[in-house]
N, C-alpha and C. Protein backbone atom coordinates (compact mmCIF):
# COMPACT_ATOMS: atom_id res chain seq x y z
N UNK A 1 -10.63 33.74 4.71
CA UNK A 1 -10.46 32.35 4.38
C UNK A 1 -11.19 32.03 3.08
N UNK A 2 -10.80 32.71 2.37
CA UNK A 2 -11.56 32.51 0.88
C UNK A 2 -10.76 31.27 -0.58
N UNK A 3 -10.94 31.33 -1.10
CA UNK A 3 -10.29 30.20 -1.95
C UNK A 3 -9.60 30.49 -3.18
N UNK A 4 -8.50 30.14 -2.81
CA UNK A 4 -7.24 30.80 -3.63
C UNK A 4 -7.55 30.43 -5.34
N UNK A 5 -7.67 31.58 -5.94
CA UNK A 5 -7.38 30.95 -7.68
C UNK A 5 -6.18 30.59 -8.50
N UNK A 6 -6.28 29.60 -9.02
CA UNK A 6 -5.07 29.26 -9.50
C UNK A 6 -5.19 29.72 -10.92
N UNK A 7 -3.88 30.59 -11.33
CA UNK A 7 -3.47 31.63 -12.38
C UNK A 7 -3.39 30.12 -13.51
N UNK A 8 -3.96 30.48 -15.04
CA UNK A 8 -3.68 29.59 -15.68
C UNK A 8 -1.95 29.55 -16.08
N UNK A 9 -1.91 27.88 -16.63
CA UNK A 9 -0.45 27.88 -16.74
C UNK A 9 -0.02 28.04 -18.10
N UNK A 10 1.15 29.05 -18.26
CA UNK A 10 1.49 28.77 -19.67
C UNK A 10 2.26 28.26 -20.14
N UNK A 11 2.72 27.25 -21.18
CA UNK A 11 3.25 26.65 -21.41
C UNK A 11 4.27 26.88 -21.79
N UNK A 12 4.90 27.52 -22.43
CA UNK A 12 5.78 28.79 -23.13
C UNK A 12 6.49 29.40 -21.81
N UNK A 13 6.22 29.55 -20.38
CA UNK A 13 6.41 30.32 -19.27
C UNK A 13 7.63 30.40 -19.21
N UNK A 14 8.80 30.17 -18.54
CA UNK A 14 9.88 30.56 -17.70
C UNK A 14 9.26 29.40 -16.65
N UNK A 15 9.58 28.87 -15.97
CA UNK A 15 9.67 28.09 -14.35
C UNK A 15 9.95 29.01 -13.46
N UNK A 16 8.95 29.26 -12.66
CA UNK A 16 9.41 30.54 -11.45
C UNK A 16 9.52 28.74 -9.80
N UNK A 17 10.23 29.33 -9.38
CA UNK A 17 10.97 28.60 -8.23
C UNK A 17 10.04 27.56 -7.47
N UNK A 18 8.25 27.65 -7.29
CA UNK A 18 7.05 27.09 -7.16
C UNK A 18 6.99 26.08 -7.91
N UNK A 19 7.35 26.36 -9.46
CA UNK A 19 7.20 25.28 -10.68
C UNK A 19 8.36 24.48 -10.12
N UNK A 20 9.62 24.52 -10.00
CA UNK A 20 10.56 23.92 -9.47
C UNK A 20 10.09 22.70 -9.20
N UNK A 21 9.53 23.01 -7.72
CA UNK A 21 9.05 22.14 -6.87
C UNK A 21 7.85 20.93 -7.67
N UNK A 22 7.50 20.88 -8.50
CA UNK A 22 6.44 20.26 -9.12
C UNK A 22 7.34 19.34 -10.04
N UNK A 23 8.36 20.00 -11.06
CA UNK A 23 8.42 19.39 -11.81
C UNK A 23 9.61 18.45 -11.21
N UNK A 24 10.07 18.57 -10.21
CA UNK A 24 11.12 17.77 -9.25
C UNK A 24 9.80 16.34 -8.53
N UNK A 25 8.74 16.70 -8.85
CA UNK A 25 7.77 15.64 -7.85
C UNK A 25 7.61 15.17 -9.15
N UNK A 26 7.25 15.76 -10.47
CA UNK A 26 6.86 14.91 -11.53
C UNK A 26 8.46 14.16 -12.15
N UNK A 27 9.59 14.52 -11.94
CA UNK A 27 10.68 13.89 -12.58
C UNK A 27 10.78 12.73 -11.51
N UNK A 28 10.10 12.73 -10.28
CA UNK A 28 10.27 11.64 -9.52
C UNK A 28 9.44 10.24 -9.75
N UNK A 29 8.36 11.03 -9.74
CA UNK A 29 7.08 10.30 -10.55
C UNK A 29 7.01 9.18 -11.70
N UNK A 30 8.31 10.28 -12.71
CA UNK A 30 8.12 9.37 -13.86
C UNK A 30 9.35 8.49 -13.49
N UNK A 31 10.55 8.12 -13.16
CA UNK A 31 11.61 7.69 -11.83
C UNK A 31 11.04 6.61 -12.07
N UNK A 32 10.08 6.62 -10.79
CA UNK A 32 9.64 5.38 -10.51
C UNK A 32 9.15 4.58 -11.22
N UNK A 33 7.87 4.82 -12.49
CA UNK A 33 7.53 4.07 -13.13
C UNK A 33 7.94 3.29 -14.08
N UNK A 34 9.53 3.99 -14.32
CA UNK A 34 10.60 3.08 -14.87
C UNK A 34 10.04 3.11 -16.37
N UNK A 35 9.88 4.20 -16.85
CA UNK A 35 9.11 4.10 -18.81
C UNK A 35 9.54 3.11 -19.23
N UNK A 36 11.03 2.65 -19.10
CA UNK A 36 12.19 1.67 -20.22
C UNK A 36 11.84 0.20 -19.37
N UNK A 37 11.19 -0.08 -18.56
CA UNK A 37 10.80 -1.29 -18.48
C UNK A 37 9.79 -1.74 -19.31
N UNK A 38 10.03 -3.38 -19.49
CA UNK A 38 8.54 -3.70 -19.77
C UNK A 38 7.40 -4.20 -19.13
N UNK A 39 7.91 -4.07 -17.85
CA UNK A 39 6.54 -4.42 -16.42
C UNK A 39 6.20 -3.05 -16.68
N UNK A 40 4.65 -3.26 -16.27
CA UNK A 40 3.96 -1.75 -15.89
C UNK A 40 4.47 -1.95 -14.48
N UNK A 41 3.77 -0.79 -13.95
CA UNK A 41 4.11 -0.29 -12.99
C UNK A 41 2.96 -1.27 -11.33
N UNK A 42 3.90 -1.49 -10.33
CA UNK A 42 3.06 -2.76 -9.92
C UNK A 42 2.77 -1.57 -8.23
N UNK A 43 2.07 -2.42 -7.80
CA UNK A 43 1.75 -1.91 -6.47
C UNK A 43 1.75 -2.97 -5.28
N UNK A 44 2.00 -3.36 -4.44
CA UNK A 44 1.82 -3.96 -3.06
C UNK A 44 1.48 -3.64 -1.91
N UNK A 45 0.92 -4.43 -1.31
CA UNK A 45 0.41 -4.34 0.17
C UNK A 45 1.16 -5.21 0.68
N UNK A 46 1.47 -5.02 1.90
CA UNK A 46 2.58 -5.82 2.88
C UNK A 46 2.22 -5.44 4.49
N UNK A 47 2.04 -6.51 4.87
CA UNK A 47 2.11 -6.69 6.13
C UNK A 47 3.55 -7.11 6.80
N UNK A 48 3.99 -6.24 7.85
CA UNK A 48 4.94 -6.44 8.87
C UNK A 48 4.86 -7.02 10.14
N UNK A 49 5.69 -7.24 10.73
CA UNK A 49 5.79 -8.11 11.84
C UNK A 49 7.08 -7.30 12.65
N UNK A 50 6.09 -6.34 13.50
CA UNK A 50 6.69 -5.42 14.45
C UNK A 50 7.78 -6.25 15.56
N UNK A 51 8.50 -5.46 16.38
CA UNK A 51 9.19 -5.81 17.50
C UNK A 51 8.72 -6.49 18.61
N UNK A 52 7.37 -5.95 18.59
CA UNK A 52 6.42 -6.06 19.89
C UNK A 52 5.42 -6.52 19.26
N UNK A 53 5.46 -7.20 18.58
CA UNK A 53 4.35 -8.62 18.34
C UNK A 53 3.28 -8.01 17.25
N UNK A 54 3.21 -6.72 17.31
CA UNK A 54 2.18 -6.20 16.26
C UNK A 54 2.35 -6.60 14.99
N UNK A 55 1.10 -6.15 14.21
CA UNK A 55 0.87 -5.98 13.07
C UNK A 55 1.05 -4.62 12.09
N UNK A 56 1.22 -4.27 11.32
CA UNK A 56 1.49 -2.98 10.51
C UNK A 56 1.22 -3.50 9.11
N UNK A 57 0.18 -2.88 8.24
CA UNK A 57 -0.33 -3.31 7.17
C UNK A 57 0.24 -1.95 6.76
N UNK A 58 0.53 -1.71 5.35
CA UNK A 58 0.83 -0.72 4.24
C UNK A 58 0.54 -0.88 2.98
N UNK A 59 0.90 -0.24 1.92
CA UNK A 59 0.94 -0.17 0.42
C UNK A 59 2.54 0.46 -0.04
N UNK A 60 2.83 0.37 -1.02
CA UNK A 60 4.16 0.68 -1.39
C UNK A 60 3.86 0.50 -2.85
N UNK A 61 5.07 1.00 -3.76
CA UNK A 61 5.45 0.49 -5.03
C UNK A 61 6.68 0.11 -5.13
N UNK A 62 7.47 -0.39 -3.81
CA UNK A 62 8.65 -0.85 -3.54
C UNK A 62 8.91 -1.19 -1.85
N UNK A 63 8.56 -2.53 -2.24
CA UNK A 63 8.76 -3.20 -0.63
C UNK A 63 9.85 -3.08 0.30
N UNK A 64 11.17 -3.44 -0.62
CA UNK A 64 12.49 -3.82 0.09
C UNK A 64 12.92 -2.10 0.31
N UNK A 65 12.43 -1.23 -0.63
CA UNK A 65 12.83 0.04 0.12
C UNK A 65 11.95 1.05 1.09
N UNK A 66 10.48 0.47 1.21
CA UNK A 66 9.88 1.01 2.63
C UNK A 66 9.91 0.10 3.82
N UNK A 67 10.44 -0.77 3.69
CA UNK A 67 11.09 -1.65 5.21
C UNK A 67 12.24 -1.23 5.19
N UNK A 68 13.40 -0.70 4.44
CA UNK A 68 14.47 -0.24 4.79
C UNK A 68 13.91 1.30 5.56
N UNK A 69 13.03 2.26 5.07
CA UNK A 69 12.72 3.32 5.56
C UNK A 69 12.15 2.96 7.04
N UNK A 70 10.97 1.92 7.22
CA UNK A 70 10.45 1.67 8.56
C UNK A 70 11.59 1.47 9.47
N UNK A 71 12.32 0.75 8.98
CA UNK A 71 13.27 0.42 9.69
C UNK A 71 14.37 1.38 10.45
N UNK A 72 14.44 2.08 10.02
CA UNK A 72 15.39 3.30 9.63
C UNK A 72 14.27 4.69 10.49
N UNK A 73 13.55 4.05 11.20
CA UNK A 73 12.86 5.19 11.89
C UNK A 73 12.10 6.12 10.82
N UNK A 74 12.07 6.03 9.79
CA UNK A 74 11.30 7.36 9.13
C UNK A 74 10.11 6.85 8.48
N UNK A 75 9.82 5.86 8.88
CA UNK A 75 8.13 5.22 8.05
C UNK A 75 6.78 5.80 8.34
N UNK A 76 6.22 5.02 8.97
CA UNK A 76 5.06 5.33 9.87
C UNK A 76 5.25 5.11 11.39
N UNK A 77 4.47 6.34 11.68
CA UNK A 77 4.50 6.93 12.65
C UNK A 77 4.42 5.53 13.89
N UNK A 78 3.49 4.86 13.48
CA UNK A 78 3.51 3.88 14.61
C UNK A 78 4.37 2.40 14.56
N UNK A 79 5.10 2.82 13.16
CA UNK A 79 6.31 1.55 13.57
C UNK A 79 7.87 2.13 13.91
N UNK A 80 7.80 3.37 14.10
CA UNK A 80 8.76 3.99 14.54
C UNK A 80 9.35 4.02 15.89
N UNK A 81 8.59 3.27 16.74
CA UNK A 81 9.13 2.76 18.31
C UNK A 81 9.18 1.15 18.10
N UNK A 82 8.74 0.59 17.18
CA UNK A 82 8.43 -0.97 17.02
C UNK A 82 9.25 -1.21 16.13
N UNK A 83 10.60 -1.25 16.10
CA UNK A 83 11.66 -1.64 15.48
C UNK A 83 12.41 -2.42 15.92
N UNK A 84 13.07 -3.40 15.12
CA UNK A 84 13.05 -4.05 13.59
C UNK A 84 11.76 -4.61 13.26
N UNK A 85 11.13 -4.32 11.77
CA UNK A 85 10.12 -4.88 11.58
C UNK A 85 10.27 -5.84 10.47
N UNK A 86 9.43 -7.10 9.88
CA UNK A 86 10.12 -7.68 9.30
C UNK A 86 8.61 -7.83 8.50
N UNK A 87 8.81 -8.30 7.19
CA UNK A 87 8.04 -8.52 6.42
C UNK A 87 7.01 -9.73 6.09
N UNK A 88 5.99 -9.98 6.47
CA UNK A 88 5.43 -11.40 6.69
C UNK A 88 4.62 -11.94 5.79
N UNK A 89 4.11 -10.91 4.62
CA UNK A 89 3.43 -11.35 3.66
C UNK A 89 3.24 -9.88 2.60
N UNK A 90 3.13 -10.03 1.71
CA UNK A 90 3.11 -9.23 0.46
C UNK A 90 2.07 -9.61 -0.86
N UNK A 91 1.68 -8.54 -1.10
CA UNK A 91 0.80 -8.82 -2.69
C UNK A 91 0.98 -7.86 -3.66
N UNK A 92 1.08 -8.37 -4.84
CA UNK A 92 1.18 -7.41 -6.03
C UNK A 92 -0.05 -7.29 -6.65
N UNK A 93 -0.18 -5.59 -6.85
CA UNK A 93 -1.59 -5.36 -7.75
C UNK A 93 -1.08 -4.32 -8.58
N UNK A 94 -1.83 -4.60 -9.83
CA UNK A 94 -1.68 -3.50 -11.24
C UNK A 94 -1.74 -2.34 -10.81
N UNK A 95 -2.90 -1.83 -10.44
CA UNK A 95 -2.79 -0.04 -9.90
C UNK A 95 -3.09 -0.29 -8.18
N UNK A 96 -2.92 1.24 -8.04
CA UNK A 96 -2.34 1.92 -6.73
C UNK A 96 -3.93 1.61 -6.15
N UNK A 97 -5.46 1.64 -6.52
CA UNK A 97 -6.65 1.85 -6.35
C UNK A 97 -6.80 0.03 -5.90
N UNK A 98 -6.23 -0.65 -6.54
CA UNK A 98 -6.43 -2.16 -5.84
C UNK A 98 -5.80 -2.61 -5.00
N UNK A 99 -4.61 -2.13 -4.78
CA UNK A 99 -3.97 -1.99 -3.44
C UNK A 99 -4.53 -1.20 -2.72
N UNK A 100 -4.27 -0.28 -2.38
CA UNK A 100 -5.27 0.47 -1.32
C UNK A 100 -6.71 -0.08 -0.92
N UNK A 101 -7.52 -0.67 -1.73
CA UNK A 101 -8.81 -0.96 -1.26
C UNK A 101 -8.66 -2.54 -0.82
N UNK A 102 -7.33 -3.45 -0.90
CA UNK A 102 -7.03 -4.39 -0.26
C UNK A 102 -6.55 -4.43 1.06
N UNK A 103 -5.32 -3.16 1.07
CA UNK A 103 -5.21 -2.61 2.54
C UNK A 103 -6.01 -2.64 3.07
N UNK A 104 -7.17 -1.79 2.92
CA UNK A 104 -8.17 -1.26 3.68
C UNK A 104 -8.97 -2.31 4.00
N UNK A 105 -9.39 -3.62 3.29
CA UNK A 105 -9.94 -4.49 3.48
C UNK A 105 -9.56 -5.84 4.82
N UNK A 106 -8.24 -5.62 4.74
CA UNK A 106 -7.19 -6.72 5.82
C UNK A 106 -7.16 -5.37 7.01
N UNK A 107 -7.01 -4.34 7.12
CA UNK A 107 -6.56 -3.25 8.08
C UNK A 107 -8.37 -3.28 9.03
N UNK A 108 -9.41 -3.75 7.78
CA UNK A 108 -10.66 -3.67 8.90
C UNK A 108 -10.84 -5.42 10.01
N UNK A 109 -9.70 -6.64 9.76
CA UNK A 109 -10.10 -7.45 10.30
C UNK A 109 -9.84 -7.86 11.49
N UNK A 110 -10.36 -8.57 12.28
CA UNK A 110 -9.47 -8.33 13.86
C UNK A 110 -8.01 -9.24 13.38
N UNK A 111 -7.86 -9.06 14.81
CA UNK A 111 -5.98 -9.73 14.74
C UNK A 111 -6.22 -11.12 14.63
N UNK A 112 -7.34 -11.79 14.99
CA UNK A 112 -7.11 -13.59 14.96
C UNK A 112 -7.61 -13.25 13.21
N UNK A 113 -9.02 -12.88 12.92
CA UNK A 113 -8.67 -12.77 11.54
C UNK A 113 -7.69 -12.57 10.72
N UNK A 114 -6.82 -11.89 11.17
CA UNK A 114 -5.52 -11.37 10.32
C UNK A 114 -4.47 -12.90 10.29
N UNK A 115 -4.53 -13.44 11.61
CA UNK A 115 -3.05 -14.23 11.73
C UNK A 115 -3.91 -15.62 10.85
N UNK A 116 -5.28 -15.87 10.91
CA UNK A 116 -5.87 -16.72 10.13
C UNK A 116 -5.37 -16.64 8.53
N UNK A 117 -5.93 -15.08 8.10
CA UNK A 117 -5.45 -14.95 6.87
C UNK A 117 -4.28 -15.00 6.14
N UNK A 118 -3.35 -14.99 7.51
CA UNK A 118 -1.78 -14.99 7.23
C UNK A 118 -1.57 -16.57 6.98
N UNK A 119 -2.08 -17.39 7.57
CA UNK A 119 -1.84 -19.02 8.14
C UNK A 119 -2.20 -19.14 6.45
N UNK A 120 -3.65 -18.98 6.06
CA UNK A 120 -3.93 -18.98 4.87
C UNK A 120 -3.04 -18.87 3.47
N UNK A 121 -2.60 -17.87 3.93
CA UNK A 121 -1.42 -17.34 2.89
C UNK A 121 -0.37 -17.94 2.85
N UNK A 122 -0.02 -18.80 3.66
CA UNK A 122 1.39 -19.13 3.87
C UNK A 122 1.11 -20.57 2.41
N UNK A 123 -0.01 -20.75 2.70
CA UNK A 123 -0.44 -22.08 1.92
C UNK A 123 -0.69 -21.78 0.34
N UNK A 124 -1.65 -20.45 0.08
CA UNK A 124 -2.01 -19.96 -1.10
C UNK A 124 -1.71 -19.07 -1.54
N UNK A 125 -0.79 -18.34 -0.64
CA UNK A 125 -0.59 -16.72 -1.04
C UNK A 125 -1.46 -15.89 -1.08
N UNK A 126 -0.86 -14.85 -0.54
CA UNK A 126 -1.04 -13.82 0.73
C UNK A 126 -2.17 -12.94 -0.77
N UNK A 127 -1.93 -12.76 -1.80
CA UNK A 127 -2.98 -12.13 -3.15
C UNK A 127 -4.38 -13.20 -3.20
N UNK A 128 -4.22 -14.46 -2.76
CA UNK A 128 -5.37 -15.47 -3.40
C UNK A 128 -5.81 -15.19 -2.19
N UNK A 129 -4.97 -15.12 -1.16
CA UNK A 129 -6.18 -14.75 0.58
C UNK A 129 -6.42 -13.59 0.47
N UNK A 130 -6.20 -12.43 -0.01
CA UNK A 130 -6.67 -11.19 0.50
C UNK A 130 -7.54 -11.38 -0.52
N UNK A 131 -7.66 -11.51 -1.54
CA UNK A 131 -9.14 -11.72 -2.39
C UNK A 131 -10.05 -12.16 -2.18
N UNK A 132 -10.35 -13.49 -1.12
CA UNK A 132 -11.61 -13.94 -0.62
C UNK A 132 -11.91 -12.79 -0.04
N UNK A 133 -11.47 -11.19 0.66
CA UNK A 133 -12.25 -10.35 0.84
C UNK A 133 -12.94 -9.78 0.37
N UNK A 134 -12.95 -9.42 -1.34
CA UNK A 134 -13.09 -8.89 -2.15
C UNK A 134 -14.65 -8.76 -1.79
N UNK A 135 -15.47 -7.70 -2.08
CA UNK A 135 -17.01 -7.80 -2.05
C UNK A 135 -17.54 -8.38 -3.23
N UNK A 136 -16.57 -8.45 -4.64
CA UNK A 136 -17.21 -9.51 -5.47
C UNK A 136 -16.95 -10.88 -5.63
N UNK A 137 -16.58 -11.50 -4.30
CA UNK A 137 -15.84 -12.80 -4.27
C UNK A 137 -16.79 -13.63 -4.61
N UNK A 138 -16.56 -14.80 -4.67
CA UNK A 138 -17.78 -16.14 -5.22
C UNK A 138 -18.68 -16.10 -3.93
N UNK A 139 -19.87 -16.69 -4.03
CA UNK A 139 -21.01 -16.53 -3.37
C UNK A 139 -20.56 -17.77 -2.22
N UNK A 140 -19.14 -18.26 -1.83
CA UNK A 140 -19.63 -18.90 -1.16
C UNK A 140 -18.93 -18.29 -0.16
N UNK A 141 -17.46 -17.71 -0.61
CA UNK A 141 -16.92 -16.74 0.30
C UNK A 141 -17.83 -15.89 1.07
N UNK A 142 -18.92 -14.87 0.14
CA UNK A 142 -19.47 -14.12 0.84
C UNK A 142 -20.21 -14.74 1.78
N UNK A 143 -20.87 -16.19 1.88
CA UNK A 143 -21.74 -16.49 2.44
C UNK A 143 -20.94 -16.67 3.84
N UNK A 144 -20.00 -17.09 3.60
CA UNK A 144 -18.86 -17.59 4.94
C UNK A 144 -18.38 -16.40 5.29
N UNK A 145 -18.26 -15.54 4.60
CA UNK A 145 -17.57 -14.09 6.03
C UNK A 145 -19.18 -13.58 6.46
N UNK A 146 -20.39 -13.73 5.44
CA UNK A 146 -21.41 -13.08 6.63
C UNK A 146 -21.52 -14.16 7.50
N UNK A 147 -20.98 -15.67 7.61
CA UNK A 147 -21.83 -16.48 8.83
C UNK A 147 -20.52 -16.05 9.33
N UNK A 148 -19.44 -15.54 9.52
CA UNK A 148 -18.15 -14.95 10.77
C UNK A 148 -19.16 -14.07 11.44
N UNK A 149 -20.03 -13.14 10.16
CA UNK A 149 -20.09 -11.58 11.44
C UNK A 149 -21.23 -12.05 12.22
N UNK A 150 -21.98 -13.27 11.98
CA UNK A 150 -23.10 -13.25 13.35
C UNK A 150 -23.93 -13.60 12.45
């Protein structure tokens, strides 16, 4: 169980059938980011609204086509018995690193927190509510989620 070295690459090479596979993930890659637009490239978090009353938080760089996938049985693993799921709130962020650490921020709150933050959103949008999580939010936010935890 030792640790494989990776042969340097040459640039000049031939593509042996391995490279294939890479440059098919990088022609996908660049696909998506759409070069010939003039939006950069955006990211979202989206919360769903399962069959069975749940919640399902994600990230995407295309909403309307990972609810067609959830939907479609091939998403995540745990909305794959909880079908039709429907979309209940969404946010756009510049990179993939501010989405994800917004996920992660709504995915740690309980469920009345969540349907609060949703109620919230419906009023300010679902980006201006997930930001009062932010750990650099204004001092009064922070002061009000530490008087939530006790």
């Amino acid at each position: 169980m030792g640790v494989k070295a990776e042969k340097p690459v040459d640039p000049n090479a031939e593509p042996s059938a391995g490279d294939e596979a890479v440059s098919v993930r990088d022609a996908c890659r660049e696909a998506s980011a759409e070069p010939n637009s003039d939006e950069p490239p955006a990211y979202f978090v989206y919360v769903l609204a399962c069959a069975d009353g749940t919640l399902y938080t994600g990230y995407t760089n295309d909403v309307e086509q990972r609810v067609r996938t959830h939907n479609a049985g091939k998403g995540a693993k745990y909305t794959r018995g909880r079908t039709p799921v429907k979309v209940v709130a969404q946010a756009r962020f510049a990179t993939k690193h501010e989405a994800m650490s917004a996920e992660f921020r709504f995915k740690r709150l309980s469920r009345g927190a969540k349907d609060d933050l949703l109620a919230r959103a419906r009023a300010e949008g679902f980006a201006e509510a997930l930001a009062a999580l932010r750990p650099d939010a204004d001092d009064e936010g922070v002061s009000k989620r530490l008087d939530e935890k006790g």
